[in-house]
N, C-alpha and C. Protein backbone atom coordinates (compact mmCIF):
# COMPACT_ATOMS: atom_id res chain seq x y z
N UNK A 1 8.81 -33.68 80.88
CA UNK A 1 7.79 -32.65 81.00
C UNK A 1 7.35 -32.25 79.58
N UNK A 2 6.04 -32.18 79.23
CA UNK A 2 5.72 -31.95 77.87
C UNK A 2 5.56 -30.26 77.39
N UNK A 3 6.67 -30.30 75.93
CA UNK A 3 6.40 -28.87 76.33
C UNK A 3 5.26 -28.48 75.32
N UNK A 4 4.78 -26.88 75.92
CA UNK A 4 3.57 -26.34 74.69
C UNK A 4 3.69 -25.90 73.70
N UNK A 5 2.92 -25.85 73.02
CA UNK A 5 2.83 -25.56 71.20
C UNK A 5 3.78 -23.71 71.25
N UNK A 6 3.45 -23.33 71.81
CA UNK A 6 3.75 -21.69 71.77
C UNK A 6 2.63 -21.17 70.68
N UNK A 7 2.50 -20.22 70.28
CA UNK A 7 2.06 -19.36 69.00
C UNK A 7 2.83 -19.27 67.84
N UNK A 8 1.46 -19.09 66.79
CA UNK A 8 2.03 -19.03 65.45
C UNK A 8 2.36 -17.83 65.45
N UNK A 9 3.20 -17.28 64.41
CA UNK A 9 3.28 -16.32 63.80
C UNK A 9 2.27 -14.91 63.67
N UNK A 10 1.41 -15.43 62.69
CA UNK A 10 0.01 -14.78 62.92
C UNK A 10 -0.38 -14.55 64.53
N UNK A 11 -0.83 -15.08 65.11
CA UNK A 11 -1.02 -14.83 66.27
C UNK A 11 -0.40 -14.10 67.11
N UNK A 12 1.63 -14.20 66.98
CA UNK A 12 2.31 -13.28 67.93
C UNK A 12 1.59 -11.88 67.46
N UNK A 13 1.88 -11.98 65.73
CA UNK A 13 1.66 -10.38 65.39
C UNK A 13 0.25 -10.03 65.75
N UNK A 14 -0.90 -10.52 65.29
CA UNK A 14 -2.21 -10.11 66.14
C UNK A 14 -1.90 -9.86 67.72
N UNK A 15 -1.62 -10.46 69.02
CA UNK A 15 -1.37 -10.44 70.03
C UNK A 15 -0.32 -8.83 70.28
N UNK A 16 0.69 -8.69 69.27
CA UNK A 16 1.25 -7.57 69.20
C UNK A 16 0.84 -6.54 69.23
N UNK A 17 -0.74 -6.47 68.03
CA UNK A 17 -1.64 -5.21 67.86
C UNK A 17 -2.20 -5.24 68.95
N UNK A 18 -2.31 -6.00 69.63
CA UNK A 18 -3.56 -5.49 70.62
C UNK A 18 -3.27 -5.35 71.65
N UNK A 19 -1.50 -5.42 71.71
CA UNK A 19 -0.59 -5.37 73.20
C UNK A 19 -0.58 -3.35 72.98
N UNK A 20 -0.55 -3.67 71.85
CA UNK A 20 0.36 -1.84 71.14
C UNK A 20 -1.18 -0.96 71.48
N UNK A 21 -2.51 -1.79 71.33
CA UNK A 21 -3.66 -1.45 71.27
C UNK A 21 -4.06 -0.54 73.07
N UNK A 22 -3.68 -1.59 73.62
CA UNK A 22 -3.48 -1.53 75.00
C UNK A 22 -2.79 -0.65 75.82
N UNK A 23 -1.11 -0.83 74.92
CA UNK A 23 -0.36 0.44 75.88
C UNK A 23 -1.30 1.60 75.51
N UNK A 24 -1.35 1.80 74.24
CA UNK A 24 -1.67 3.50 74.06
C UNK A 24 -2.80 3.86 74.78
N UNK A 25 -3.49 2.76 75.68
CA UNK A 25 -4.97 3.29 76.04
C UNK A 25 -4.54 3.24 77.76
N UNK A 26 -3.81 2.42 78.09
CA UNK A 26 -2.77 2.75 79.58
C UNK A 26 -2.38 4.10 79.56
N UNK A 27 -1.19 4.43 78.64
CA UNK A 27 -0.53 5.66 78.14
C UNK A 27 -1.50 6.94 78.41
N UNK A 28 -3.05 7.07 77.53
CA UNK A 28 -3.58 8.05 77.87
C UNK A 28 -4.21 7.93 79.11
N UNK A 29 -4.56 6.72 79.42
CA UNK A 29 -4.78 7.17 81.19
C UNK A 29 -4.23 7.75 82.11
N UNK A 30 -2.82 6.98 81.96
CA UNK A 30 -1.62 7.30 82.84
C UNK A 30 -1.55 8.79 83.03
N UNK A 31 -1.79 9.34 81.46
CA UNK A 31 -1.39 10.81 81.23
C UNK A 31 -2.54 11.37 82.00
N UNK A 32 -3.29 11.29 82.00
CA UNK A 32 -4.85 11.55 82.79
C UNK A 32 -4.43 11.75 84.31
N UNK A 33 -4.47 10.70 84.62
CA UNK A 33 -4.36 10.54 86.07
C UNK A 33 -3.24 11.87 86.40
N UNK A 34 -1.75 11.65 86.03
CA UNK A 34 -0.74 12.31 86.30
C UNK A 34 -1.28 14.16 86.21
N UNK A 35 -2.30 14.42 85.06
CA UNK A 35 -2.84 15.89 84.95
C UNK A 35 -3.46 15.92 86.54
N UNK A 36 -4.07 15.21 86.70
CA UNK A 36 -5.36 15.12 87.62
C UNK A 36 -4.82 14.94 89.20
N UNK A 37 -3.82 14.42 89.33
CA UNK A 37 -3.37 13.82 91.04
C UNK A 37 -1.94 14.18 91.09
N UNK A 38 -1.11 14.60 92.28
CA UNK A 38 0.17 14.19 92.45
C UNK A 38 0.91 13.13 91.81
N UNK A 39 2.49 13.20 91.04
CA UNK A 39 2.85 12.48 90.19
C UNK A 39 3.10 11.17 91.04
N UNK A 40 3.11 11.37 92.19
CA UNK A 40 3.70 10.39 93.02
C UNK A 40 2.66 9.90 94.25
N UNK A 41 1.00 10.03 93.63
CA UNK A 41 0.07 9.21 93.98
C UNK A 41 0.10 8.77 93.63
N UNK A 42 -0.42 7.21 94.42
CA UNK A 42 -0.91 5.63 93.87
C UNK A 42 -1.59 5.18 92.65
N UNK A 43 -2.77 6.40 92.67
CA UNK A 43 -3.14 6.21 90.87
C UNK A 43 -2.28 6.57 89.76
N UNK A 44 -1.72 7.39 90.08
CA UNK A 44 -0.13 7.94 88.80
C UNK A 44 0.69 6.61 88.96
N UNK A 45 1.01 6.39 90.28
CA UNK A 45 1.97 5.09 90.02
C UNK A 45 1.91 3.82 89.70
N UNK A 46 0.60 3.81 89.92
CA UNK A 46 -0.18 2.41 88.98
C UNK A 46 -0.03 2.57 87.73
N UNK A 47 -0.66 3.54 87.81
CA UNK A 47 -0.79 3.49 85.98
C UNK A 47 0.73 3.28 85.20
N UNK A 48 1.52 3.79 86.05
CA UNK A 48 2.84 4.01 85.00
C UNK A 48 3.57 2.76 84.98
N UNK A 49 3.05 2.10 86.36
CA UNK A 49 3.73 0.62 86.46
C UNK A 49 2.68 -0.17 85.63
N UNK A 50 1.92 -0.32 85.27
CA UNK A 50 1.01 -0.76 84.20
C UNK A 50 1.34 -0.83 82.40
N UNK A 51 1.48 0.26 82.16
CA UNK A 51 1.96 0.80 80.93
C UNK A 51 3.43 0.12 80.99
N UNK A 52 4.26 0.32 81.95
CA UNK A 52 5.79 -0.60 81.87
C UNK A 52 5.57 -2.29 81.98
N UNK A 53 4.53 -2.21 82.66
CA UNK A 53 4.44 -4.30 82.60
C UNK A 53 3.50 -4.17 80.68
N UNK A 54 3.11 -3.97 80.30
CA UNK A 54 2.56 -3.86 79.15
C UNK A 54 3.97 -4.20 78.15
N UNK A 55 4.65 -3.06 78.12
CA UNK A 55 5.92 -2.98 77.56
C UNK A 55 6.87 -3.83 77.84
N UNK A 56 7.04 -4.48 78.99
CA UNK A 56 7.63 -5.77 79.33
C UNK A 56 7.30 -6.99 78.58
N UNK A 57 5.93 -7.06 78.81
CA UNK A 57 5.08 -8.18 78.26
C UNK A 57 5.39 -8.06 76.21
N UNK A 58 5.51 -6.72 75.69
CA UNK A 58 5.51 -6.83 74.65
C UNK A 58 6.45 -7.54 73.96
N UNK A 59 7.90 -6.63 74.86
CA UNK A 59 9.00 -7.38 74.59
C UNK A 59 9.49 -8.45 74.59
N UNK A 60 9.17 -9.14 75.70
CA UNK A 60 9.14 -10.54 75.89
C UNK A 60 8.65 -11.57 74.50
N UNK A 61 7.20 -10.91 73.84
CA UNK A 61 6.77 -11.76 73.20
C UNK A 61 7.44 -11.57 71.39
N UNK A 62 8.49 -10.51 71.41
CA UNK A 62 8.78 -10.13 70.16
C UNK A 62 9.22 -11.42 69.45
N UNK A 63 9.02 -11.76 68.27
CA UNK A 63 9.65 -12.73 67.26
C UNK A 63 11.06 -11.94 66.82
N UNK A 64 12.09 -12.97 67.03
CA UNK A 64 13.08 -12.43 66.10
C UNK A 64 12.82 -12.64 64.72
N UNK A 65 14.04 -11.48 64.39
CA UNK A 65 14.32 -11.03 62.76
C UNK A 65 14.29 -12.45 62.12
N UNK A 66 13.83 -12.67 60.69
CA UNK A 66 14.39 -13.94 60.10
C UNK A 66 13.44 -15.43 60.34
N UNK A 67 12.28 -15.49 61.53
CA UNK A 67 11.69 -16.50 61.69
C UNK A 67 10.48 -16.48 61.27
């Protein structure tokens, strides 16, 4: 099975800014919604499960120390 190139360097860290770019603009929605609706409506709970797959996704793509 052939495997893929993955990402450079440059690229994780660009991809990083714009993951970090992303939560914070989830984050103030989330916060939005949660002012605006029951914490435990569907739009509050989207959003917060959103902002956590974000943060999943970030982690996942971290470069270790040293490479």
């Amino acid at each position: 099975m052939p495997t893929k190139p993955g990402l450079t360097r440059t690229e994780h860290e660009e991809l990083g800014a714009t993951l970090k770019q992303l939560r914070d603009e989830v984050l103030r929605i989330s916060q939005q919604l949660e002012t605006a609706y029951p914490k435990l409506s569907p739009a509050a709970r989207l959003s917060a499960k959103a902002a956590h797959a974000v943060d999943r996704l970030s982690t996942t793509l971290l470069i270790p120390e040293g490479t």
